[in-house]
PDB file of N, CA and C in Angstrom:
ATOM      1  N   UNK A   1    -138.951   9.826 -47.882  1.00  0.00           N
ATOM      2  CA  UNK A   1    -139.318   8.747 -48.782  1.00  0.00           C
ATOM      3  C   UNK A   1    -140.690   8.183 -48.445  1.00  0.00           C
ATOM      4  N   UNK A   2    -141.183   7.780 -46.967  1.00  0.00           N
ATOM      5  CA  UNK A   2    -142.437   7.578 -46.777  1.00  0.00           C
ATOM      6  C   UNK A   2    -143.444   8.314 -47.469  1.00  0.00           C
ATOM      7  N   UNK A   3    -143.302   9.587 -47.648  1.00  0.00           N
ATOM      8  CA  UNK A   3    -144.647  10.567 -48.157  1.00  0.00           C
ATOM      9  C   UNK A   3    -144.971   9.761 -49.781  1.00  0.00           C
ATOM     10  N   UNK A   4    -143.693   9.520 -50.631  1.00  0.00           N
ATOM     11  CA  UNK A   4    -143.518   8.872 -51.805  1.00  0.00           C
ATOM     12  C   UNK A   4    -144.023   7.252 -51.960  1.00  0.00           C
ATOM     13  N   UNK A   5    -143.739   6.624 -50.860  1.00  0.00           N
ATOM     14  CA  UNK A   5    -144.156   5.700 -50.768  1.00  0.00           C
ATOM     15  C   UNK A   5    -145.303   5.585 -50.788  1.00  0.00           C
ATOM     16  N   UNK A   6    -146.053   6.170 -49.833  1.00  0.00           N
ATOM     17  CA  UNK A   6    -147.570   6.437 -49.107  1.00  0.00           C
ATOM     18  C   UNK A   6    -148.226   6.610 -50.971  1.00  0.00           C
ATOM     19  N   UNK A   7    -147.800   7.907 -51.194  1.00  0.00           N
ATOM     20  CA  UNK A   7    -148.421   7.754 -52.641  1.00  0.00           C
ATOM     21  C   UNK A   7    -148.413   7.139 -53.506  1.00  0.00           C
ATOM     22  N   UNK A   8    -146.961   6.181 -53.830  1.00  0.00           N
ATOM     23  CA  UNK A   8    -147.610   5.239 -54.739  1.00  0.00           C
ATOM     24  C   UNK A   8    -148.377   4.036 -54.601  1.00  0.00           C
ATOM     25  N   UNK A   9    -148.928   3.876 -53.056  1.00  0.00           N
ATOM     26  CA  UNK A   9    -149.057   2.599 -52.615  1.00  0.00           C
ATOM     27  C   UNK A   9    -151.019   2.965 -52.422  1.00  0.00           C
ATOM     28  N   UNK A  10    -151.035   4.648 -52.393  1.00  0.00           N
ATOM     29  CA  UNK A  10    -152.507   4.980 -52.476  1.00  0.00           C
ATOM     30  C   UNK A  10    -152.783   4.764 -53.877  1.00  0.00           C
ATOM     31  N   UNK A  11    -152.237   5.385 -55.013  1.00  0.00           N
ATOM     32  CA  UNK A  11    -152.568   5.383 -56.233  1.00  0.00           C
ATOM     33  C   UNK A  11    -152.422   3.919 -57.021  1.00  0.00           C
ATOM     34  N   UNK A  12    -151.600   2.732 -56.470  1.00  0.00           N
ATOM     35  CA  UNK A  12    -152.191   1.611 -56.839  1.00  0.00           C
ATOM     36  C   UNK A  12    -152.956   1.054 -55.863  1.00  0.00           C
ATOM     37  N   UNK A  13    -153.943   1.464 -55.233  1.00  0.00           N
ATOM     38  CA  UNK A  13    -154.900   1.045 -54.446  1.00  0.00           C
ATOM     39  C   UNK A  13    -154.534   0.108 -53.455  1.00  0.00           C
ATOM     40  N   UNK A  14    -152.945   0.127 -53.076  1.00  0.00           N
ATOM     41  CA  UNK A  14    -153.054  -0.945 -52.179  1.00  0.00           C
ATOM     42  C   UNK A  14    -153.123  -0.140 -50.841  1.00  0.00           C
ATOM     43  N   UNK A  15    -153.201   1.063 -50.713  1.00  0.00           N
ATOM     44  CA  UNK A  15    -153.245   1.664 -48.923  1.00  0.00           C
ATOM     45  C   UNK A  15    -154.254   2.532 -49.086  1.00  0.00           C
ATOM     46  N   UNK A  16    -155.155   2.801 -48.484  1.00  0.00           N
ATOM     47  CA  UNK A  16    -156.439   3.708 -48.585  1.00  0.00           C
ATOM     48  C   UNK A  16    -155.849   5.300 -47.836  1.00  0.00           C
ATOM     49  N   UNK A  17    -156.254   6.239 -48.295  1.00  0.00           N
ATOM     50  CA  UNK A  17    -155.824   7.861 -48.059  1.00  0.00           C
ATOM     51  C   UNK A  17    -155.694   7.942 -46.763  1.00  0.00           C
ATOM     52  N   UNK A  18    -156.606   7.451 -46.211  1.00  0.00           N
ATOM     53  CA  UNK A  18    -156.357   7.817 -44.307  1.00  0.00           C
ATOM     54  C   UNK A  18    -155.620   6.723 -43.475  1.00  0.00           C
ATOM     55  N   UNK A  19    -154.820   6.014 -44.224  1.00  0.00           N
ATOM     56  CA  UNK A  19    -153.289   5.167 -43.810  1.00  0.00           C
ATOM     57  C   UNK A  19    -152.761   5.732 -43.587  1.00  0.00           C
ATOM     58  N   UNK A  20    -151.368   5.179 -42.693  1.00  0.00           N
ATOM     59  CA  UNK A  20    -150.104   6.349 -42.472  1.00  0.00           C
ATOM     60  C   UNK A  20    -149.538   4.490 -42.039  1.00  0.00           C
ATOM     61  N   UNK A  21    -148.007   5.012 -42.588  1.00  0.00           N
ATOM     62  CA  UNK A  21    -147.257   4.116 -43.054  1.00  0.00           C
ATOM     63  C   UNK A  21    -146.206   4.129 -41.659  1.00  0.00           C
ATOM     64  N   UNK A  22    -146.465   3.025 -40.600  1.00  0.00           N
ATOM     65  CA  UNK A  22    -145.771   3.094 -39.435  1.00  0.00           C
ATOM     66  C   UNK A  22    -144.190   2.741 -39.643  1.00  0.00           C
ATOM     67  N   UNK A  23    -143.925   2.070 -40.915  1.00  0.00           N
ATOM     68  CA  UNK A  23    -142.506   1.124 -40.649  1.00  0.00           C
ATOM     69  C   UNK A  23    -142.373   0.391 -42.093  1.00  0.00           C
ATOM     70  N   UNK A  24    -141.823   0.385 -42.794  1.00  0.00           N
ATOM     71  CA  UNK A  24    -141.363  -0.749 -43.932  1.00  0.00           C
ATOM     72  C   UNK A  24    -139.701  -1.425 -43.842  1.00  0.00           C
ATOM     73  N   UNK A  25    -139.985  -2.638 -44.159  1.00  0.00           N
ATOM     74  CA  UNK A  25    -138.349  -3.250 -44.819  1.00  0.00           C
ATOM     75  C   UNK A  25    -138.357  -3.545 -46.489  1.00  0.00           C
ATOM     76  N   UNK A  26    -137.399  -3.447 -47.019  1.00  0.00           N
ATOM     77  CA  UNK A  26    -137.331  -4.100 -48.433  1.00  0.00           C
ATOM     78  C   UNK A  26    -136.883  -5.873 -48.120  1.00  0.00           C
ATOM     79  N   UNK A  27    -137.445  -6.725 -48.737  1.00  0.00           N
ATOM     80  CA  UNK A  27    -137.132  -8.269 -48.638  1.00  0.00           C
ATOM     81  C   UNK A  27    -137.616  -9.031 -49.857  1.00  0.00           C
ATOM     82  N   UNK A  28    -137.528 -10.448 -49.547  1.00  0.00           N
ATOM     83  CA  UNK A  28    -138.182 -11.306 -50.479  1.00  0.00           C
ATOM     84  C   UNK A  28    -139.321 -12.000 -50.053  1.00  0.00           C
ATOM     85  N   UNK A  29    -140.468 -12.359 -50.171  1.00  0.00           N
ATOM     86  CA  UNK A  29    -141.516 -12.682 -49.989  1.00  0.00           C
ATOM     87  C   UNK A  29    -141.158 -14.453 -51.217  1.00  0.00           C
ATOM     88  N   UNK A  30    -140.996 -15.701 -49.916  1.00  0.00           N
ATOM     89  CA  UNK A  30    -140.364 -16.879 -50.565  1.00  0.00           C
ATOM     90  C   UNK A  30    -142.342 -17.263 -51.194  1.00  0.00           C
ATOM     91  N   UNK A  31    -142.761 -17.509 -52.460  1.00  0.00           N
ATOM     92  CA  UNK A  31    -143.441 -18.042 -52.812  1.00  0.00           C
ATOM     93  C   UNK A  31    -143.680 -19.334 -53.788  1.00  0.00           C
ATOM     94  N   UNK A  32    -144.903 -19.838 -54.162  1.00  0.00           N
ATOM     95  CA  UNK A  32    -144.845 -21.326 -54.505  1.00  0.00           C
ATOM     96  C   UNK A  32    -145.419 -20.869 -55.952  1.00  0.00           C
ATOM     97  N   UNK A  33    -144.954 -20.927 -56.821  1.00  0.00           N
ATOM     98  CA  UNK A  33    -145.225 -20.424 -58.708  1.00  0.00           C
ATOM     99  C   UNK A  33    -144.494 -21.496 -59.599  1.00  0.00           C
ATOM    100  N   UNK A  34    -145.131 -22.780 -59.414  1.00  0.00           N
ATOM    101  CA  UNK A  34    -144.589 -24.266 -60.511  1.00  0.00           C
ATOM    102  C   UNK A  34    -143.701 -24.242 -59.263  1.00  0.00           C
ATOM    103  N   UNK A  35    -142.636 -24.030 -58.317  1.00  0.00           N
ATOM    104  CA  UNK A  35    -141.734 -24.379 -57.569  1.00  0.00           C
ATOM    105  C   UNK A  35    -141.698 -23.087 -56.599  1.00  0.00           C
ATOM    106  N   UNK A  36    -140.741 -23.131 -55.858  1.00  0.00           N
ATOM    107  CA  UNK A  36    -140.528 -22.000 -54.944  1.00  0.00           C
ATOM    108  C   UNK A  36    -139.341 -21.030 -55.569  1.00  0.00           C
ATOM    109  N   UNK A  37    -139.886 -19.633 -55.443  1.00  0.00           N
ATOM    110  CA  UNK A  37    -139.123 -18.484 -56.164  1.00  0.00           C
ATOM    111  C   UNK A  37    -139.526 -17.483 -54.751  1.00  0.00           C
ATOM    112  N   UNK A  38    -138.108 -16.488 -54.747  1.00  0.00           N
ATOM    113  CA  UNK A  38    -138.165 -15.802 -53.971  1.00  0.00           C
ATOM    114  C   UNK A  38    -138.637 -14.291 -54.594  1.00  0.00           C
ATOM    115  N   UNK A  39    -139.640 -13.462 -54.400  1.00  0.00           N
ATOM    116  CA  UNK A  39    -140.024 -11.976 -55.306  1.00  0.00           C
ATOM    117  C   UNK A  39    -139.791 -11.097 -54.295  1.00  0.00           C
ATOM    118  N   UNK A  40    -138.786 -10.360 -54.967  1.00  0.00           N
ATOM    119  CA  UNK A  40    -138.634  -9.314 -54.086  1.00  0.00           C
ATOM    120  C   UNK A  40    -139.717  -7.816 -53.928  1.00  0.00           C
ATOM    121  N   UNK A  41    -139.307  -7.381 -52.852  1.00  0.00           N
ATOM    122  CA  UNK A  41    -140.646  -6.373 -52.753  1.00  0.00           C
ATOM    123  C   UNK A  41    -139.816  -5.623 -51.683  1.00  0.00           C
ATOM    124  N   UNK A  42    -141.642  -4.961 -51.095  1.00  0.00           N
ATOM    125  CA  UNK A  42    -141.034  -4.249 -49.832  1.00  0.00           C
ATOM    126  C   UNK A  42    -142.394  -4.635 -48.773  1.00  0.00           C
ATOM    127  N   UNK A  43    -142.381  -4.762 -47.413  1.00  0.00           N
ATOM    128  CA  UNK A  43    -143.432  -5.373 -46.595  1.00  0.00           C
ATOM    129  C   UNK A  43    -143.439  -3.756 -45.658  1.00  0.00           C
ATOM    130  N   UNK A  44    -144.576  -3.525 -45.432  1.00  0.00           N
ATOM    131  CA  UNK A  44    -145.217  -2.415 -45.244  1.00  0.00           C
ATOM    132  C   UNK A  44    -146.489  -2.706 -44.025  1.00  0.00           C
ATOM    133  N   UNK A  45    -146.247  -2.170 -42.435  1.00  0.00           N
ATOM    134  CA  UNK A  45    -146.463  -1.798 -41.776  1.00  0.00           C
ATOM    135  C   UNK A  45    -147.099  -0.521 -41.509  1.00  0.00           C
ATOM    136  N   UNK A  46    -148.831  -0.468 -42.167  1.00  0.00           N
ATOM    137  CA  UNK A  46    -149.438   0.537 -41.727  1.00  0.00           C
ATOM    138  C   UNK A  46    -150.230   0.277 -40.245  1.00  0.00           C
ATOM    139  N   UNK A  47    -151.093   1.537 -40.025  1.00  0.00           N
ATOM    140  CA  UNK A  47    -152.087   1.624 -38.988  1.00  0.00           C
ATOM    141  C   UNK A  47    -153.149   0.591 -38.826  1.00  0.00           C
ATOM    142  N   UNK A  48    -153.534   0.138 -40.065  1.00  0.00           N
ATOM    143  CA  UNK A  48    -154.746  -0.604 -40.311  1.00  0.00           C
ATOM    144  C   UNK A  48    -154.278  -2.438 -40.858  1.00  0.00           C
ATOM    145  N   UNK A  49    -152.843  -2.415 -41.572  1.00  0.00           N
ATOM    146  CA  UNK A  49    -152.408  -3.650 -41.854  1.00  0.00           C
ATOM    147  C   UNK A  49    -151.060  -3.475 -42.327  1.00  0.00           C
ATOM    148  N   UNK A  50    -150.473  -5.104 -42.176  1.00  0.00           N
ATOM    149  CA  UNK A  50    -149.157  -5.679 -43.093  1.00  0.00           C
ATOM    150  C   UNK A  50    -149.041  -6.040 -44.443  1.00  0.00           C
ATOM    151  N   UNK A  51    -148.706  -5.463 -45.580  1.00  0.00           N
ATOM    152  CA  UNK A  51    -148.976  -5.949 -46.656  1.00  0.00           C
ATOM    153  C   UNK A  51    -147.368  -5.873 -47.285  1.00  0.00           C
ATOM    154  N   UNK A  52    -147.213  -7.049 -48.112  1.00  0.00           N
ATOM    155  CA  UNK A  52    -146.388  -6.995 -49.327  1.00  0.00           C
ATOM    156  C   UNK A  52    -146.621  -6.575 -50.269  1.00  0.00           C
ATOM    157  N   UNK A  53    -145.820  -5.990 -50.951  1.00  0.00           N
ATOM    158  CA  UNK A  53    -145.742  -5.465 -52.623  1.00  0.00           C
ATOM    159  C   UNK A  53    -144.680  -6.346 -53.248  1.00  0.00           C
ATOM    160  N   UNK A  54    -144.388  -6.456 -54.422  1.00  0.00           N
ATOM    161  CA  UNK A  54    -143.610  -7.309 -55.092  1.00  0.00           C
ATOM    162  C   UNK A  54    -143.242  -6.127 -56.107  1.00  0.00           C
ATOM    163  N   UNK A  55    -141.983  -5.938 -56.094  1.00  0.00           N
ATOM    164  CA  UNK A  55    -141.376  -5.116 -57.530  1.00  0.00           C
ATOM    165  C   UNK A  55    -141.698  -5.826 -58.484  1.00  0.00           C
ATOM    166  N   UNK A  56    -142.556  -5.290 -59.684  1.00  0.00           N
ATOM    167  CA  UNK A  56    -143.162  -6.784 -60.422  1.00  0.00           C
ATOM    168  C   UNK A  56    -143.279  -5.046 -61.937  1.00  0.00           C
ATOM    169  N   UNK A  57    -143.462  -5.934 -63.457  1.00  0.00           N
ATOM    170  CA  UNK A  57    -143.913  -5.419 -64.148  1.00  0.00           C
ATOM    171  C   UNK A  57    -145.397  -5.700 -64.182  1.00  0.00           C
ATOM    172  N   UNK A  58    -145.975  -4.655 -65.151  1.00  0.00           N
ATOM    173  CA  UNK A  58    -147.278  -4.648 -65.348  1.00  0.00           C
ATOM    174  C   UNK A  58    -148.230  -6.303 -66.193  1.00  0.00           C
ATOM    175  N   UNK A  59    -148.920  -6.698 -65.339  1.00  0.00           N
ATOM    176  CA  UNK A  59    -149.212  -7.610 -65.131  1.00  0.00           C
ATOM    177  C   UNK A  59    -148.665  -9.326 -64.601  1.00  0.00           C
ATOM    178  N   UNK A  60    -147.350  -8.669 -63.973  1.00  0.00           N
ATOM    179  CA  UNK A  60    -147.090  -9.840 -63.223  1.00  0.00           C
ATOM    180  C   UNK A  60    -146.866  -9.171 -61.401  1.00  0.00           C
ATOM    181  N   UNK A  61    -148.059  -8.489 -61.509  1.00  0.00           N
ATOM    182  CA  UNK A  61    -147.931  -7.828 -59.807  1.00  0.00           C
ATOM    183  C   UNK A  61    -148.620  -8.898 -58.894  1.00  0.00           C
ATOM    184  N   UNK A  62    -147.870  -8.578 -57.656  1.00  0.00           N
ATOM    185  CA  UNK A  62    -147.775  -9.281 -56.699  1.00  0.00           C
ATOM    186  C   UNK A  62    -148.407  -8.574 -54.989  1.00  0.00           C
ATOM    187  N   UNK A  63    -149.377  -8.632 -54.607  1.00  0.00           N
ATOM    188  CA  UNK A  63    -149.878  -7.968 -53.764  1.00  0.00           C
ATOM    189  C   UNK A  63    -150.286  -8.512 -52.456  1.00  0.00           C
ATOM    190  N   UNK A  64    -149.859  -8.734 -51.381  1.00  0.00           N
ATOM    191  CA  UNK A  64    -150.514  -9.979 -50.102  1.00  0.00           C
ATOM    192  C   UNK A  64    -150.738  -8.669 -48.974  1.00  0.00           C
ATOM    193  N   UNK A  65    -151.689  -8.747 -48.474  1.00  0.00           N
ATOM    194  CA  UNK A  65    -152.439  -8.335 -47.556  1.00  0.00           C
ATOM    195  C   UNK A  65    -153.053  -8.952 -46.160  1.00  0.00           C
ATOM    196  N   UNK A  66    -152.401  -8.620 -45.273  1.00  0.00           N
ATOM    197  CA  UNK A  66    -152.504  -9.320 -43.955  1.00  0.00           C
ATOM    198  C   UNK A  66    -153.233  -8.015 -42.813  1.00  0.00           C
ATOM    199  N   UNK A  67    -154.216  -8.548 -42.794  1.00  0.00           N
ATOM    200  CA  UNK A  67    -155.225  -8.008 -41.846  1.00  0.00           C
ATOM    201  C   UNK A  67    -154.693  -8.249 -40.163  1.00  0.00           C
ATOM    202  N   UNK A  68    -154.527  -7.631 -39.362  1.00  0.00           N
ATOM    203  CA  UNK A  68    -153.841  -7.533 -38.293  1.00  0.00           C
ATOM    204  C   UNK A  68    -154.007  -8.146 -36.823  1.00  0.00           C
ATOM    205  N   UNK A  69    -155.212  -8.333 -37.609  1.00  0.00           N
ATOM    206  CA  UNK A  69    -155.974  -9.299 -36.040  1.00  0.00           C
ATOM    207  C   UNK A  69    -156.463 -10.365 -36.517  1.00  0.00           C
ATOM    208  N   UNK A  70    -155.853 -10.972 -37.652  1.00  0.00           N
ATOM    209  CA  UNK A  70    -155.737 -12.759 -38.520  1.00  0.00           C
ATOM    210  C   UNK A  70    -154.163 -12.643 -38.208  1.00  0.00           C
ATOM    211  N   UNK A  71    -153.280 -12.290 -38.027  1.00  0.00           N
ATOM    212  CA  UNK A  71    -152.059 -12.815 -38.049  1.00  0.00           C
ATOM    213  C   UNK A  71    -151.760 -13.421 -36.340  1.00  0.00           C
ATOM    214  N   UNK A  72    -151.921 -14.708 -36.120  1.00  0.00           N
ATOM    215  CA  UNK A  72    -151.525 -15.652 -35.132  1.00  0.00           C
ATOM    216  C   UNK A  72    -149.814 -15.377 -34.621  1.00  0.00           C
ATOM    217  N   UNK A  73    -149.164 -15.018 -35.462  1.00  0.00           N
ATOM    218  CA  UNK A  73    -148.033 -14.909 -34.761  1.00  0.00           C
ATOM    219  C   UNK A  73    -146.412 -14.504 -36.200  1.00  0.00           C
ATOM    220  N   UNK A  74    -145.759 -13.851 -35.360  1.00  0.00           N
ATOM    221  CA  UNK A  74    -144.659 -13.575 -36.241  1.00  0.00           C
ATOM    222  C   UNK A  74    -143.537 -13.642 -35.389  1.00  0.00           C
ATOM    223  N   UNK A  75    -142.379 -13.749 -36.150  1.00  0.00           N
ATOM    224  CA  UNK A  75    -141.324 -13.755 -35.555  1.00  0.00           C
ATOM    225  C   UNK A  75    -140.020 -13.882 -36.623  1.00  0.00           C
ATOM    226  N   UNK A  76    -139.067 -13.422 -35.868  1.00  0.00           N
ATOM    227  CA  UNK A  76    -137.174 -13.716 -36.654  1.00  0.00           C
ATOM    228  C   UNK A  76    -136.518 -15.049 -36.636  1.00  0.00           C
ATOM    229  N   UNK A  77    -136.384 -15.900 -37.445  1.00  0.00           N
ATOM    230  CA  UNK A  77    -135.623 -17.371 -37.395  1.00  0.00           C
ATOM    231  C   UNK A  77    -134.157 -16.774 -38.196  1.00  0.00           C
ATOM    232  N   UNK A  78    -133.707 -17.207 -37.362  1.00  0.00           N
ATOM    233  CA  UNK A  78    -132.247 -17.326 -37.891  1.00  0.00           C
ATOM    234  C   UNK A  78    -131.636 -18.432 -38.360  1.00  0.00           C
ATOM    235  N   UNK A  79    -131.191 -18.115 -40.029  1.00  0.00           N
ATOM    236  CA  UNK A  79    -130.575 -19.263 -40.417  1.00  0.00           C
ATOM    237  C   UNK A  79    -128.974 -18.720 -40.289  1.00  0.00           C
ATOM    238  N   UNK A  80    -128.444 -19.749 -41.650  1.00  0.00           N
ATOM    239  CA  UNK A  80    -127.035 -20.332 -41.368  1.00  0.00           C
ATOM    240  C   UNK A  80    -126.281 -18.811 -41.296  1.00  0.00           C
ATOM    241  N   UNK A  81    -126.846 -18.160 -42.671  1.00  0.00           N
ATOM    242  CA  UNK A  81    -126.193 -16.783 -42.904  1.00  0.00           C
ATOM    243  C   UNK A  81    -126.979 -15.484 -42.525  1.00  0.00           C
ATOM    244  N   UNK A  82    -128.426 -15.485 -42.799  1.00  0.00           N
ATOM    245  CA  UNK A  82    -129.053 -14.075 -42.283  1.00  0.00           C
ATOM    246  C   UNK A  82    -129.803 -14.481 -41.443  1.00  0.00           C
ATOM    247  N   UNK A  83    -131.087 -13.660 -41.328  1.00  0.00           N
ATOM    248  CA  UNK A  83    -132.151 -13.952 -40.491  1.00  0.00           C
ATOM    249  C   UNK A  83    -133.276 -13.949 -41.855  1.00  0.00           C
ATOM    250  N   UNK A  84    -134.829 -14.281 -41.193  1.00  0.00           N
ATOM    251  CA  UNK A  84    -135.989 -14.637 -42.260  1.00  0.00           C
ATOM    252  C   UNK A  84    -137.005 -14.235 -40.822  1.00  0.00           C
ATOM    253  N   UNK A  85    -138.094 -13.393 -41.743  1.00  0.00           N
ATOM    254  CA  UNK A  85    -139.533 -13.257 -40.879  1.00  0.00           C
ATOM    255  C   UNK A  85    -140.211 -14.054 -40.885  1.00  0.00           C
ATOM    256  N   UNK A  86    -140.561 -15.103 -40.401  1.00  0.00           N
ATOM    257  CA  UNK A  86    -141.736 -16.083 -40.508  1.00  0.00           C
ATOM    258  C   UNK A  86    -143.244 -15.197 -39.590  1.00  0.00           C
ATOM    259  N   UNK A  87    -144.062 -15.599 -40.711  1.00  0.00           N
ATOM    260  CA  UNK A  87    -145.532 -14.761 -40.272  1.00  0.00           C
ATOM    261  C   UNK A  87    -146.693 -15.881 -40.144  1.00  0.00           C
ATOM    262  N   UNK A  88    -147.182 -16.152 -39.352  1.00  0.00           N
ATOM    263  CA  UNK A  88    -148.410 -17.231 -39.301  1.00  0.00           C
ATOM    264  C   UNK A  88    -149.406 -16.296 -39.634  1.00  0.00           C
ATOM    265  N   UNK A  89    -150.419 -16.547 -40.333  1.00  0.00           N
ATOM    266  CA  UNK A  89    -151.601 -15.691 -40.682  1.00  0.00           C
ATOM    267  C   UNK A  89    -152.852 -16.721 -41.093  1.00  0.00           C
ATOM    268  N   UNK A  90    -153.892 -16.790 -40.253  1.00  0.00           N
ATOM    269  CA  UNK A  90    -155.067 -18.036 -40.249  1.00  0.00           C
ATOM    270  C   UNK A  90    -153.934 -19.261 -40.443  1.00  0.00           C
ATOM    271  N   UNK A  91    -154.585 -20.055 -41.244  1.00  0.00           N
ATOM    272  CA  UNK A  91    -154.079 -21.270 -41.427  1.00  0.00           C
ATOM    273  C   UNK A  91    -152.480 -20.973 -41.897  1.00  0.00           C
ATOM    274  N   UNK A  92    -152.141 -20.147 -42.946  1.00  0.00           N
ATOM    275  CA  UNK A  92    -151.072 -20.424 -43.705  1.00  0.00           C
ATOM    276  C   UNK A  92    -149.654 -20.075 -42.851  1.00  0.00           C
ATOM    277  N   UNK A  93    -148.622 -20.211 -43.655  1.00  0.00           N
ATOM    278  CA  UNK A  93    -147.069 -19.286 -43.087  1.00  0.00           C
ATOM    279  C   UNK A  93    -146.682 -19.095 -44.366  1.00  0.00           C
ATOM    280  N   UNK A  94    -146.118 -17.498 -43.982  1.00  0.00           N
ATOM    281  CA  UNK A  94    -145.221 -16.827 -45.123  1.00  0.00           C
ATOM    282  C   UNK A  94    -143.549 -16.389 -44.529  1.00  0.00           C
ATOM    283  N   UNK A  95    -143.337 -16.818 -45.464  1.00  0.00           N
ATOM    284  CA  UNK A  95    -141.532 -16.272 -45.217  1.00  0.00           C
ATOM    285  C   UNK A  95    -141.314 -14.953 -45.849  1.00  0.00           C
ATOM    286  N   UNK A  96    -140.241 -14.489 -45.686  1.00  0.00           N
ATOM    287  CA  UNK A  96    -139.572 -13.166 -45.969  1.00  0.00           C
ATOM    288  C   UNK A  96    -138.382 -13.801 -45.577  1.00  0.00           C
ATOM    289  N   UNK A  97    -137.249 -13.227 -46.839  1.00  0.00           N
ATOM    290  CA  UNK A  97    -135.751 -13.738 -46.478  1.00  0.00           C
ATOM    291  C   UNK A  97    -135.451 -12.449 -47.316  1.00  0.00           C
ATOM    292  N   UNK A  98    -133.927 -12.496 -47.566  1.00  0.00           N
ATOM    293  CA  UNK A  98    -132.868 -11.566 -48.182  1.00  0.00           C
ATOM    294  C   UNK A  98    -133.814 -10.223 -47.969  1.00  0.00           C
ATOM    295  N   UNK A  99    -133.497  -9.870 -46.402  1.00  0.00           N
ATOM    296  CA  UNK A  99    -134.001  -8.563 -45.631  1.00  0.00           C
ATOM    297  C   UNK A  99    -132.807  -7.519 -45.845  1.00  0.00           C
ATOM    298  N   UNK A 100    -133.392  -6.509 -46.351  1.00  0.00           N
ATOM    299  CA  UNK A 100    -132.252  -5.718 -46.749  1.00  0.00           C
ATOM    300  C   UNK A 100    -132.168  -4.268 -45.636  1.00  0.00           C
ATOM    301  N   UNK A 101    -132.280  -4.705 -44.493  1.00  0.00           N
ATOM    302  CA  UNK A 101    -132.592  -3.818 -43.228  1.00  0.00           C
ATOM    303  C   UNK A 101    -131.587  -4.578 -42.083  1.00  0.00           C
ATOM    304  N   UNK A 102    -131.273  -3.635 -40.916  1.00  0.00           N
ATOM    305  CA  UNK A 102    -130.528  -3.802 -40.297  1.00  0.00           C
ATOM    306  C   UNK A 102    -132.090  -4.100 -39.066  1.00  0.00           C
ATOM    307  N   UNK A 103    -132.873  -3.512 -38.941  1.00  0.00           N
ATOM    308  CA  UNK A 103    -133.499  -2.897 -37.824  1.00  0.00           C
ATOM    309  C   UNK A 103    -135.334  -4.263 -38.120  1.00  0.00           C
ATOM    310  N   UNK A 104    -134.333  -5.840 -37.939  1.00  0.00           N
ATOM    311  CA  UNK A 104    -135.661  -6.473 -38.437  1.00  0.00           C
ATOM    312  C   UNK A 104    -136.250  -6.936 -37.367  1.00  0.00           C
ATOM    313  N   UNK A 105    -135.683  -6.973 -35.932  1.00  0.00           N
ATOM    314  CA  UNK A 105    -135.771  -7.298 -34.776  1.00  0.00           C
ATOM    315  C   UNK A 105    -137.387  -5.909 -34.528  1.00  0.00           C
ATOM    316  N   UNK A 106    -136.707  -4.889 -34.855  1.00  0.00           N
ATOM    317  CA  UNK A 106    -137.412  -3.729 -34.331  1.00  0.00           C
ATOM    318  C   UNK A 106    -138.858  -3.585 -35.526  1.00  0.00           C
ATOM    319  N   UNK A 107    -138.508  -4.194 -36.519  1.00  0.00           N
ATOM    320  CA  UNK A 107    -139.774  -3.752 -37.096  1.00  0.00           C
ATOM    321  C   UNK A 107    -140.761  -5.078 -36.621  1.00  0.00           C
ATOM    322  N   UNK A 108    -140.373  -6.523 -36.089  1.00  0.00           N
ATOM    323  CA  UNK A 108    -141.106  -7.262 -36.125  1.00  0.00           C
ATOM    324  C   UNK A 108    -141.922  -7.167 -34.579  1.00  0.00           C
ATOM    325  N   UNK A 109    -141.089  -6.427 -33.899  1.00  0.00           N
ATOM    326  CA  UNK A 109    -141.573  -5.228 -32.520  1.00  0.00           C
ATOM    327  C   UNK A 109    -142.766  -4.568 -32.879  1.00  0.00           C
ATOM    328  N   UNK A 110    -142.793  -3.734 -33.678  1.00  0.00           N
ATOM    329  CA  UNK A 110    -143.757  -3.050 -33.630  1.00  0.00           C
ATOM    330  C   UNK A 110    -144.963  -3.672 -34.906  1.00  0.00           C
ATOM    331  N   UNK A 111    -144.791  -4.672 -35.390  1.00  0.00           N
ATOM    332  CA  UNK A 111    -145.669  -5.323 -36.072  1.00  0.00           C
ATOM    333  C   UNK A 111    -146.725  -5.935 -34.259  1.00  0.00           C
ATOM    334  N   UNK A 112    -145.995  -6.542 -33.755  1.00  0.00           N
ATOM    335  CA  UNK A 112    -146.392  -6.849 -32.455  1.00  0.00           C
ATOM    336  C   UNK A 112    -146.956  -6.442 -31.698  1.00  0.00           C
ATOM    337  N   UNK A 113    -146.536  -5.225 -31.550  1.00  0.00           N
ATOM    338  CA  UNK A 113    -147.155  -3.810 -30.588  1.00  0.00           C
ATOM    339  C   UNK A 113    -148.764  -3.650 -31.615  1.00  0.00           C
ATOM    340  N   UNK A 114    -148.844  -3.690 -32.848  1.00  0.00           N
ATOM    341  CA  UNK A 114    -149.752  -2.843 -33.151  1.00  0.00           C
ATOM    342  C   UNK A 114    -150.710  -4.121 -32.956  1.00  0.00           C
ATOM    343  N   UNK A 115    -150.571  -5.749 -33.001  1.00  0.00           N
ATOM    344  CA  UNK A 115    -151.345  -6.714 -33.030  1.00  0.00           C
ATOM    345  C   UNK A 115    -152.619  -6.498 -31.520  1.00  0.00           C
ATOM    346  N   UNK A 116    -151.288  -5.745 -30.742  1.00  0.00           N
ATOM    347  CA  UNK A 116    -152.282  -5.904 -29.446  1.00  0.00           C
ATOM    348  C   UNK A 116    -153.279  -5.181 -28.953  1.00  0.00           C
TER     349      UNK A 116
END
């Protein structure tokens, strides 16, 4: 599935050809649009960066891009029922909730590993 991925993520210009795709989860990316709505996507762990995609139709796409040596810090908060990625990046924080992965401990590992 990565090779598939890799390509559709080159052909909408969000990963450049000489990427290679270390790790993804599928989740929700919690954002602020008139109120807070959760868009689901998939968060994507290449060589060069962290980026979200948003399952979105054509012209309501959703694209965040986190450069790897601006992200201050990440980590797993556990709430009442699952867990949520909280990501510090410059000034802001982004959430990720309804993680549809078992292995979020391990991907936020190697988001880590590659920071250093």
């Amino acid at each position: 599935m990565a090779n598939t991925l890799k390509e559709k993520l080159v052909t909408a210009k969000v990963l450049d050809q000489d990427e290679s795709i270390i790790s993804y989860i599928k989740c929700s990316m919690d954002v602020f649009i008139y109120r807070q709505v959760l868009r689901p996507g998939i968060l994507v762990l290449t060589n060069e960066k962290l980026v979200f995609i948003a399952d979105s139709i054509p012209g309501n796409e959703l694209t965040q891009k986190f450069e790897k040596d601006k992200i201050t810090s990440i980590k797993v908060e556990k709430g009442l029922l699952n867990k949520k990625i909280v990501i510090r990046y410059e000034s802001d924080v982004y959430k990720f909730k309804n993680i549809l992965s078992e292995n979020i401990d391990t991907f936020v590992n190697l988001v880590k590993k590659a920071n250093q």
